[in-house]
PDB file of N, CA and C in Angstrom:
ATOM      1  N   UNK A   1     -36.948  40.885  12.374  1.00  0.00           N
ATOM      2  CA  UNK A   1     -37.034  40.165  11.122  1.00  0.00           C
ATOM      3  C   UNK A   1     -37.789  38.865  11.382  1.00  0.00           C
ATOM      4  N   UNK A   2     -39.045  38.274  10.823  1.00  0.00           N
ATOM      5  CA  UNK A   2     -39.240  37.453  10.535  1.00  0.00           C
ATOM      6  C   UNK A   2     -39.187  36.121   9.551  1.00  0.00           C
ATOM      7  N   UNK A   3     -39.055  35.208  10.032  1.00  0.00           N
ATOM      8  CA  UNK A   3     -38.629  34.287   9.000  1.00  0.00           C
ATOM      9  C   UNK A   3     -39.527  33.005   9.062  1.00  0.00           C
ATOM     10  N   UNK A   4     -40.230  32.621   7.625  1.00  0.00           N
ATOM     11  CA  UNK A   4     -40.820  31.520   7.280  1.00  0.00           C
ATOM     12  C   UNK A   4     -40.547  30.558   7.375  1.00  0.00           C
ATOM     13  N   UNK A   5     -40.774  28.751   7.845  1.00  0.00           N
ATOM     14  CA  UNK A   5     -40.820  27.711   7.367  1.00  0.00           C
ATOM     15  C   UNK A   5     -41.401  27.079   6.530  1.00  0.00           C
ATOM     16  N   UNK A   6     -40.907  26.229   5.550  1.00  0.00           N
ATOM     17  CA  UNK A   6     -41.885  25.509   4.813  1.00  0.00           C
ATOM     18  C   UNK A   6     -40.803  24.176   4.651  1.00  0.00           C
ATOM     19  N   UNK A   7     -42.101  23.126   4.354  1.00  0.00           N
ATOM     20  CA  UNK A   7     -41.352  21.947   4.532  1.00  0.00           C
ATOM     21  C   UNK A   7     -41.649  21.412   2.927  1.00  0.00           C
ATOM     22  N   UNK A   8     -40.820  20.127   2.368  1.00  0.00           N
ATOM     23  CA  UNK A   8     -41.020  19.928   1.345  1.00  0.00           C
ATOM     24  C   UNK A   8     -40.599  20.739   0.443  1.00  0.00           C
ATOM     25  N   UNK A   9     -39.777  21.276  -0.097  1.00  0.00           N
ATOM     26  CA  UNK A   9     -38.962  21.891  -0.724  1.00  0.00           C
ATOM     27  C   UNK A   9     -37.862  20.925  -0.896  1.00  0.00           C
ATOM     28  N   UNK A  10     -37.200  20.241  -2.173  1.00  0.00           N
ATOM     29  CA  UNK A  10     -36.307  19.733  -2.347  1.00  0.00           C
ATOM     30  C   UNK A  10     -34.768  20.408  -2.327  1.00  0.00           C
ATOM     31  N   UNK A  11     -33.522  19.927  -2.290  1.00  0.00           N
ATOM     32  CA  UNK A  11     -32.528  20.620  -1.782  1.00  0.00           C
ATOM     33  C   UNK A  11     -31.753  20.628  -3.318  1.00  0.00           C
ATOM     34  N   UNK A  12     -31.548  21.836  -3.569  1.00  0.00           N
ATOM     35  CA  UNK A  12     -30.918  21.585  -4.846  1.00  0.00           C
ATOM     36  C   UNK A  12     -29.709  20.898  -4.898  1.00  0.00           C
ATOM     37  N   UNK A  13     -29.226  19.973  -6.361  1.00  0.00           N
ATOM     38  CA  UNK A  13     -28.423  19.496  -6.220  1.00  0.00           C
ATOM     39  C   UNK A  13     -27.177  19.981  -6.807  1.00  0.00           C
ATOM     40  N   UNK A  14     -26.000  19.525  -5.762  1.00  0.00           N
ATOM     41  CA  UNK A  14     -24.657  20.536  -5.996  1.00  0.00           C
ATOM     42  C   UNK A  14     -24.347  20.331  -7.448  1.00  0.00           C
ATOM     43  N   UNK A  15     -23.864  20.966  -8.110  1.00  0.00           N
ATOM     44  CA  UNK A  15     -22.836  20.897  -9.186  1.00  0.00           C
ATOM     45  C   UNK A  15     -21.468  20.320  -8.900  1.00  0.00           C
ATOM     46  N   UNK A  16     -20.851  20.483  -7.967  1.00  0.00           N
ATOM     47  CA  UNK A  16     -19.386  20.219  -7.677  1.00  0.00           C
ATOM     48  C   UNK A  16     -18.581  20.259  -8.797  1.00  0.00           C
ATOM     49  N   UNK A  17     -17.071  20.118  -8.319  1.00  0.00           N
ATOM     50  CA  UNK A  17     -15.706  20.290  -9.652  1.00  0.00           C
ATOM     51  C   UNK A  17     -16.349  19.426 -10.858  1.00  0.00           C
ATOM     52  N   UNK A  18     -16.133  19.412 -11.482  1.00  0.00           N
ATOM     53  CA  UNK A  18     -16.067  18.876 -12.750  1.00  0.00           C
ATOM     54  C   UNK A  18     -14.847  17.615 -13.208  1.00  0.00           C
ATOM     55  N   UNK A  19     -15.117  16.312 -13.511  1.00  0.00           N
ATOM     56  CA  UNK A  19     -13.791  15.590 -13.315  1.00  0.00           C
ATOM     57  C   UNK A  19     -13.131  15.355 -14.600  1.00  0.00           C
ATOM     58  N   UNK A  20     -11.721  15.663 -14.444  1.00  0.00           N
ATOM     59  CA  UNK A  20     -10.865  15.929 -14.996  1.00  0.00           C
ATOM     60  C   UNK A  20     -10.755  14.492 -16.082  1.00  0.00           C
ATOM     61  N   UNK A  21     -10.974  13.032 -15.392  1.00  0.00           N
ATOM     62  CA  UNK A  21     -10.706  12.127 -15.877  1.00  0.00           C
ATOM     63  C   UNK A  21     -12.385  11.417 -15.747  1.00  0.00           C
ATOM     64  N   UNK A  22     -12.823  10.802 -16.450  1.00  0.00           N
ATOM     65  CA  UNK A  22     -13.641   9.856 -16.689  1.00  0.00           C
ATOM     66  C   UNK A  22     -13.444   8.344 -16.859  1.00  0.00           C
ATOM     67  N   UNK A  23     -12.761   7.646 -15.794  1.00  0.00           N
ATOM     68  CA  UNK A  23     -12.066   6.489 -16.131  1.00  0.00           C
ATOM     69  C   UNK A  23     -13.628   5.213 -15.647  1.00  0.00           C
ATOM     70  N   UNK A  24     -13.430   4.319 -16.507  1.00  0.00           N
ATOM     71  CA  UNK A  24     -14.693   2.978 -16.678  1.00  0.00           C
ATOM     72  C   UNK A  24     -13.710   2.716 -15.598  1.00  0.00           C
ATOM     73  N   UNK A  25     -14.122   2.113 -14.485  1.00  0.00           N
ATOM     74  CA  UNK A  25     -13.752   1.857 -13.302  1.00  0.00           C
ATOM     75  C   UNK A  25     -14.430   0.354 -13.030  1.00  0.00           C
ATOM     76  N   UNK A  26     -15.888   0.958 -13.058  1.00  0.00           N
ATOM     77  CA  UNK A  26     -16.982  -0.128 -12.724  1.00  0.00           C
ATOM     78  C   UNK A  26     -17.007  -0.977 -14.170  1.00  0.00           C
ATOM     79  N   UNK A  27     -16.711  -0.830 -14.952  1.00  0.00           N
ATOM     80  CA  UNK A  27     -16.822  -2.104 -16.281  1.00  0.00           C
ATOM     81  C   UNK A  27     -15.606  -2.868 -16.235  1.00  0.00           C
ATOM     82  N   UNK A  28     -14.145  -2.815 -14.977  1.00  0.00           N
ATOM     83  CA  UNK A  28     -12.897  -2.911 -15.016  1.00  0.00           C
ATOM     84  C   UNK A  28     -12.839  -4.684 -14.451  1.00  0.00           C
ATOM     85  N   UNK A  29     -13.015  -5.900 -14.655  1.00  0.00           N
ATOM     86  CA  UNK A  29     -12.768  -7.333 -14.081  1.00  0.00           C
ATOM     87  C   UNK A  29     -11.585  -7.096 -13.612  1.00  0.00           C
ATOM     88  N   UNK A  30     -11.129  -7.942 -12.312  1.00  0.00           N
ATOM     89  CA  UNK A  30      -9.565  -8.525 -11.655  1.00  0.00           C
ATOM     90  C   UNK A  30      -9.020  -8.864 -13.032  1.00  0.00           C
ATOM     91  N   UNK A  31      -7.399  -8.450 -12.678  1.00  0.00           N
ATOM     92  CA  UNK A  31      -6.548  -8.649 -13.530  1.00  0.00           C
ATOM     93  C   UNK A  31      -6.378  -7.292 -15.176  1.00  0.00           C
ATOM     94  N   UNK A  32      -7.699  -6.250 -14.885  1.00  0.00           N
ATOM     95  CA  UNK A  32      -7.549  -5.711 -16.577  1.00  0.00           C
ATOM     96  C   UNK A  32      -6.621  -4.206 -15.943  1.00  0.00           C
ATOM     97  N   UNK A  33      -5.988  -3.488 -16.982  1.00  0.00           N
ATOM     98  CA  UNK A  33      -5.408  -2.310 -16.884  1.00  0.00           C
ATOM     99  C   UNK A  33      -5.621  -1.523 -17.717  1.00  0.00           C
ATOM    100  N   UNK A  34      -5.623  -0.314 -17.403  1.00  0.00           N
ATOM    101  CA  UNK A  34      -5.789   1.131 -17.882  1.00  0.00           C
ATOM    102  C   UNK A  34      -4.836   2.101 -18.127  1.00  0.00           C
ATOM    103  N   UNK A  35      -4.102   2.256 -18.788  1.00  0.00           N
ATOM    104  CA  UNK A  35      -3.022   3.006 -19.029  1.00  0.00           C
ATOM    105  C   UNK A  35      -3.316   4.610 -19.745  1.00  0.00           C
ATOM    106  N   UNK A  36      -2.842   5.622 -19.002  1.00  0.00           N
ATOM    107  CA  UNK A  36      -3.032   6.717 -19.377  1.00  0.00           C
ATOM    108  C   UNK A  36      -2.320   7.847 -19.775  1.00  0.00           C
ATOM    109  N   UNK A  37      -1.950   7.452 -20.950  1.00  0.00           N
ATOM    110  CA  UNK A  37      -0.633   7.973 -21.505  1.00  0.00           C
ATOM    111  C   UNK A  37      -0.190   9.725 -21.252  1.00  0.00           C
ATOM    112  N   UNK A  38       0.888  10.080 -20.902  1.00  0.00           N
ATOM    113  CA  UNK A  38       1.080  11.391 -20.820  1.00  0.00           C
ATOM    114  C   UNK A  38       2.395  12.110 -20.431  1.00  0.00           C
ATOM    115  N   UNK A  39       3.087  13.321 -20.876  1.00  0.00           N
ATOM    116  CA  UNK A  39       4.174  13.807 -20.878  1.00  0.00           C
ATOM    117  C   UNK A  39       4.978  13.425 -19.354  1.00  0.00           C
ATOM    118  N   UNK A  40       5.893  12.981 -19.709  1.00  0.00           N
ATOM    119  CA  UNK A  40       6.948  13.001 -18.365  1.00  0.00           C
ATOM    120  C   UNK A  40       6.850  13.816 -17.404  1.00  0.00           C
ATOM    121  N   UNK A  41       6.719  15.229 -17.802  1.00  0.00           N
ATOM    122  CA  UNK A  41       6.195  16.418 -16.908  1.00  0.00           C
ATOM    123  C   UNK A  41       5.085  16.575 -15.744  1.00  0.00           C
ATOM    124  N   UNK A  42       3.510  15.883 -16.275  1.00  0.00           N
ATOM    125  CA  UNK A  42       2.493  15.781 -16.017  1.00  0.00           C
ATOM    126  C   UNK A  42       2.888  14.302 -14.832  1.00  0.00           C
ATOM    127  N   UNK A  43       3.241  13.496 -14.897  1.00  0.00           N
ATOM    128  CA  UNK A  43       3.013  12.372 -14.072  1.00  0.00           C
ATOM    129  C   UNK A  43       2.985  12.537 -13.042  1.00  0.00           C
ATOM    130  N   UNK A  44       4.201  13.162 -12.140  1.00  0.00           N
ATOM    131  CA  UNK A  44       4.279  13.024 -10.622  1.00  0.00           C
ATOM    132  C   UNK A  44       2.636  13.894  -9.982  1.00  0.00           C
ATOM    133  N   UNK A  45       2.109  15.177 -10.789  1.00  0.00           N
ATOM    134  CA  UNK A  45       0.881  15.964 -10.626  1.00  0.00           C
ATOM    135  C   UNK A  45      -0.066  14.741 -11.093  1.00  0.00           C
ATOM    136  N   UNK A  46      -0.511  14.539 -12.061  1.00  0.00           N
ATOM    137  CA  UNK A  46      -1.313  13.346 -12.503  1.00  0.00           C
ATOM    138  C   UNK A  46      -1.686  12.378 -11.257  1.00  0.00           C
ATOM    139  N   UNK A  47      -1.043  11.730 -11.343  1.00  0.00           N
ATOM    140  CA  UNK A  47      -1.027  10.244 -10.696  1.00  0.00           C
ATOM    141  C   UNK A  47      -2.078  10.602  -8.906  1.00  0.00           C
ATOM    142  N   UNK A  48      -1.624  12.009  -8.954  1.00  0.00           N
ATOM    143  CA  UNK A  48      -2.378  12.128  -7.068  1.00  0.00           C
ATOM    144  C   UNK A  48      -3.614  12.355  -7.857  1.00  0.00           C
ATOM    145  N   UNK A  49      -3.996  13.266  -8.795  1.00  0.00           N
ATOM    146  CA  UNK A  49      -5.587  13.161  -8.909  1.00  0.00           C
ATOM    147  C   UNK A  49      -6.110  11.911  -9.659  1.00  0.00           C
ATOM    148  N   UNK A  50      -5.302  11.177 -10.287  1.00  0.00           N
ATOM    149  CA  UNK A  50      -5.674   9.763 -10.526  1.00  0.00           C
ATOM    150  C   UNK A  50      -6.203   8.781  -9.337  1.00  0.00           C
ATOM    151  N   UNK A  51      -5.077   9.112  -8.699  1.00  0.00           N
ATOM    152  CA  UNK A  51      -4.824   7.783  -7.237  1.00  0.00           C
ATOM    153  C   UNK A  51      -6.397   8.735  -6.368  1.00  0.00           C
ATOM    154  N   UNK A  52      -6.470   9.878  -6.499  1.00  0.00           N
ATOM    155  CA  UNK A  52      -7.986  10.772  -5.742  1.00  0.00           C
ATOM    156  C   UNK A  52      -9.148   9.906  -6.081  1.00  0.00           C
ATOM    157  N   UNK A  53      -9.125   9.829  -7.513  1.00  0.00           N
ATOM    158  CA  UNK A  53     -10.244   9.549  -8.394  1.00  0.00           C
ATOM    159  C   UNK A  53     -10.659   7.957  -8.066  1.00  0.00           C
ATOM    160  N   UNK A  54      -9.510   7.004  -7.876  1.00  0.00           N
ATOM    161  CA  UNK A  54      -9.774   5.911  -7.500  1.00  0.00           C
ATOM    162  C   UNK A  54     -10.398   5.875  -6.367  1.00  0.00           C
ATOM    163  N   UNK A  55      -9.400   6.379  -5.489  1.00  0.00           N
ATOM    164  CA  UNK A  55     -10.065   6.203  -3.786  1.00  0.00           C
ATOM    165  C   UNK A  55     -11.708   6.604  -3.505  1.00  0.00           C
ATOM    166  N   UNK A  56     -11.666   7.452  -4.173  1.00  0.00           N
ATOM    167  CA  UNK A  56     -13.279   8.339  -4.385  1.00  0.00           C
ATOM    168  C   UNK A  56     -14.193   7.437  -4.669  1.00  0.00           C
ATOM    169  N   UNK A  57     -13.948   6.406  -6.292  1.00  0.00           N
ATOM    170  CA  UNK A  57     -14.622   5.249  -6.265  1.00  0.00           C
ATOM    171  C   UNK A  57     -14.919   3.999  -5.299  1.00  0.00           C
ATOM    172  N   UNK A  58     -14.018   3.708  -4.971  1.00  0.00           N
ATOM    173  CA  UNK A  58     -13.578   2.660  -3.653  1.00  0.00           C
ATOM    174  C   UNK A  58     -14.326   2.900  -2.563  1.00  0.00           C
ATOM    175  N   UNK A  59     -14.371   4.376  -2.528  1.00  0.00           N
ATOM    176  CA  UNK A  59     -15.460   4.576  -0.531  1.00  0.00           C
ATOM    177  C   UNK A  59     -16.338   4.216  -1.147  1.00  0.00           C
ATOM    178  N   UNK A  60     -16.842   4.522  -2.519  1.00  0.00           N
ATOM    179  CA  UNK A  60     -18.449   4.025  -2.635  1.00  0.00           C
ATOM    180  C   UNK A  60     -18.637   2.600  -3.478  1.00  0.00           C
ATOM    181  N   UNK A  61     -17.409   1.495  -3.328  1.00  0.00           N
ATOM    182  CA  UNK A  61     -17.429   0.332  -4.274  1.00  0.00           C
ATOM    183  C   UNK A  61     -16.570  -0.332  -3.161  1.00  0.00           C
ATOM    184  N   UNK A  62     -16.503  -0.694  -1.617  1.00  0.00           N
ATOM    185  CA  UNK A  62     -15.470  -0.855  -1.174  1.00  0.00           C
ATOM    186  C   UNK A  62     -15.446  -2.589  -1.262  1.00  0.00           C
ATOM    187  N   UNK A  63     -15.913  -3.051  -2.364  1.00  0.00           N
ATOM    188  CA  UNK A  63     -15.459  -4.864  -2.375  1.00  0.00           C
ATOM    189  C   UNK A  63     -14.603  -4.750  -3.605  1.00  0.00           C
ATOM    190  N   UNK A  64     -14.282  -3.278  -4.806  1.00  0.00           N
ATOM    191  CA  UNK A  64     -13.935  -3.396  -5.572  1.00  0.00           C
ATOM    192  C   UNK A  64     -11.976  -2.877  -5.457  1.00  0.00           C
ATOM    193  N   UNK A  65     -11.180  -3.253  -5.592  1.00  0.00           N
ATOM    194  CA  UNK A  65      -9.815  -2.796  -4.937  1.00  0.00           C
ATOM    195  C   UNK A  65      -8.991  -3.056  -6.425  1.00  0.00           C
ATOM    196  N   UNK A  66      -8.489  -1.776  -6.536  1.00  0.00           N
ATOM    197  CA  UNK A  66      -7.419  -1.150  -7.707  1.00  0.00           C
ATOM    198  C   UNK A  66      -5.897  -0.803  -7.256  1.00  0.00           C
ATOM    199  N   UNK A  67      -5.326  -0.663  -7.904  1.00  0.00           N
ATOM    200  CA  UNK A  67      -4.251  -0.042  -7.652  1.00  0.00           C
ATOM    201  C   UNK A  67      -3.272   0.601  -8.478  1.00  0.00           C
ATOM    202  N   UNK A  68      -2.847   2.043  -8.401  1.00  0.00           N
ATOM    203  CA  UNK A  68      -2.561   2.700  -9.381  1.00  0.00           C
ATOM    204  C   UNK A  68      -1.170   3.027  -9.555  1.00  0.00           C
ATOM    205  N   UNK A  69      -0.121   3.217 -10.210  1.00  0.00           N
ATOM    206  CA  UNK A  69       0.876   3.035 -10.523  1.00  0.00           C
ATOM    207  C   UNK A  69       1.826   4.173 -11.665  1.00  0.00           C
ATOM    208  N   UNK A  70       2.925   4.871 -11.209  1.00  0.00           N
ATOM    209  CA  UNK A  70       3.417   5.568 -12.083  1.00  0.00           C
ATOM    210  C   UNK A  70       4.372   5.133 -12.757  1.00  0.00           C
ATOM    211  N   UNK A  71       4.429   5.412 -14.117  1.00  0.00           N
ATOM    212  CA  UNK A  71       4.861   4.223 -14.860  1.00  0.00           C
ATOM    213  C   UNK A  71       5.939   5.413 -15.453  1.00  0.00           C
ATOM    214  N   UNK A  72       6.690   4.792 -16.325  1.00  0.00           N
ATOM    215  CA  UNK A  72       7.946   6.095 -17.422  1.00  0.00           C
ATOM    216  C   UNK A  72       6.240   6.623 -18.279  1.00  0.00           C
ATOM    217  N   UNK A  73       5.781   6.394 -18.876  1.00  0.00           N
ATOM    218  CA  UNK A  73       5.018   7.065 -19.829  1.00  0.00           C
ATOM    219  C   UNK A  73       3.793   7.404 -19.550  1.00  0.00           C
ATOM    220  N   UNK A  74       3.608   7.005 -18.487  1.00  0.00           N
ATOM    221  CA  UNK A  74       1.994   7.889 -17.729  1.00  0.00           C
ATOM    222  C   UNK A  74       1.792   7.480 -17.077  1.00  0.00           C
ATOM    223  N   UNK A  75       0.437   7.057 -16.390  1.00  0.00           N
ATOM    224  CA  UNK A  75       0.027   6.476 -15.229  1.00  0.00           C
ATOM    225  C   UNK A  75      -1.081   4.888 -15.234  1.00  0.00           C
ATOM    226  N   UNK A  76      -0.845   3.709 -14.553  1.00  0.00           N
ATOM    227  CA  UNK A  76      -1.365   2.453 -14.699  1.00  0.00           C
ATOM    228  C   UNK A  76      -2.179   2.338 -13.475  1.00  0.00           C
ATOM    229  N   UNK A  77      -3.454   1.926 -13.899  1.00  0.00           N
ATOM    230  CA  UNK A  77      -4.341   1.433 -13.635  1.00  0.00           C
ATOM    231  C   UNK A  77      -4.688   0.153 -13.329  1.00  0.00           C
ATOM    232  N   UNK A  78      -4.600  -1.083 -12.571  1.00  0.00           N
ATOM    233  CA  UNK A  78      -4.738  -2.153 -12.370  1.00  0.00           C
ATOM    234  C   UNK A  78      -5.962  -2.864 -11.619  1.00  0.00           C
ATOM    235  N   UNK A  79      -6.976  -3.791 -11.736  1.00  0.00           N
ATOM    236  CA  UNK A  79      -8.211  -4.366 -10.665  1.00  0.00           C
ATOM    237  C   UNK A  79      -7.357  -5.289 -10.135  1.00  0.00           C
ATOM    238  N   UNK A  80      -7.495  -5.483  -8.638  1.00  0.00           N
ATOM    239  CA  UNK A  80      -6.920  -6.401  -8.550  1.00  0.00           C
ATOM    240  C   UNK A  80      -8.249  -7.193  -7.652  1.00  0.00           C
TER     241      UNK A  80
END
């Protein structure tokens, strides 16, 4: 079997998951919060792909530091 090189060919770009939450992160000043209201049920599941979603931002914003919080009625969002 032979096989070709060619150079210059761009690498397509992934699609990856699709995100569940769309939270303004980067429009967020020290001191503002985000509250994300939702069934008692949903929180303890919630809050890890919340707290994901932050950290995810953070490797690529690392002067910007949040902290996320499970609250009785959903999940909090804080800049600190």
């Amino acid at each position: 079997m032979e096989f070709e090189i060619t150079r210059g060919i761009p690498l397509p770009r992934g699609k990856g998951k699709p995100r569940k939450y769309d939270i303004p992160l980067d429009t967020m000043e020290v001191g503002d919060h985000i509250h994300i209201g939702m069934a008692k049920t949903q929180i303890a599941q919630e809050v890890k792909i919340i707290r994901n979603f932050v950290l995810r931002y953070r490797h690529k914003n690392p002067t910007k530091k949040f902290t996320v919080r499970q609250m009785d009625d959903g999940v909090g969002i804080w800049r600190i």
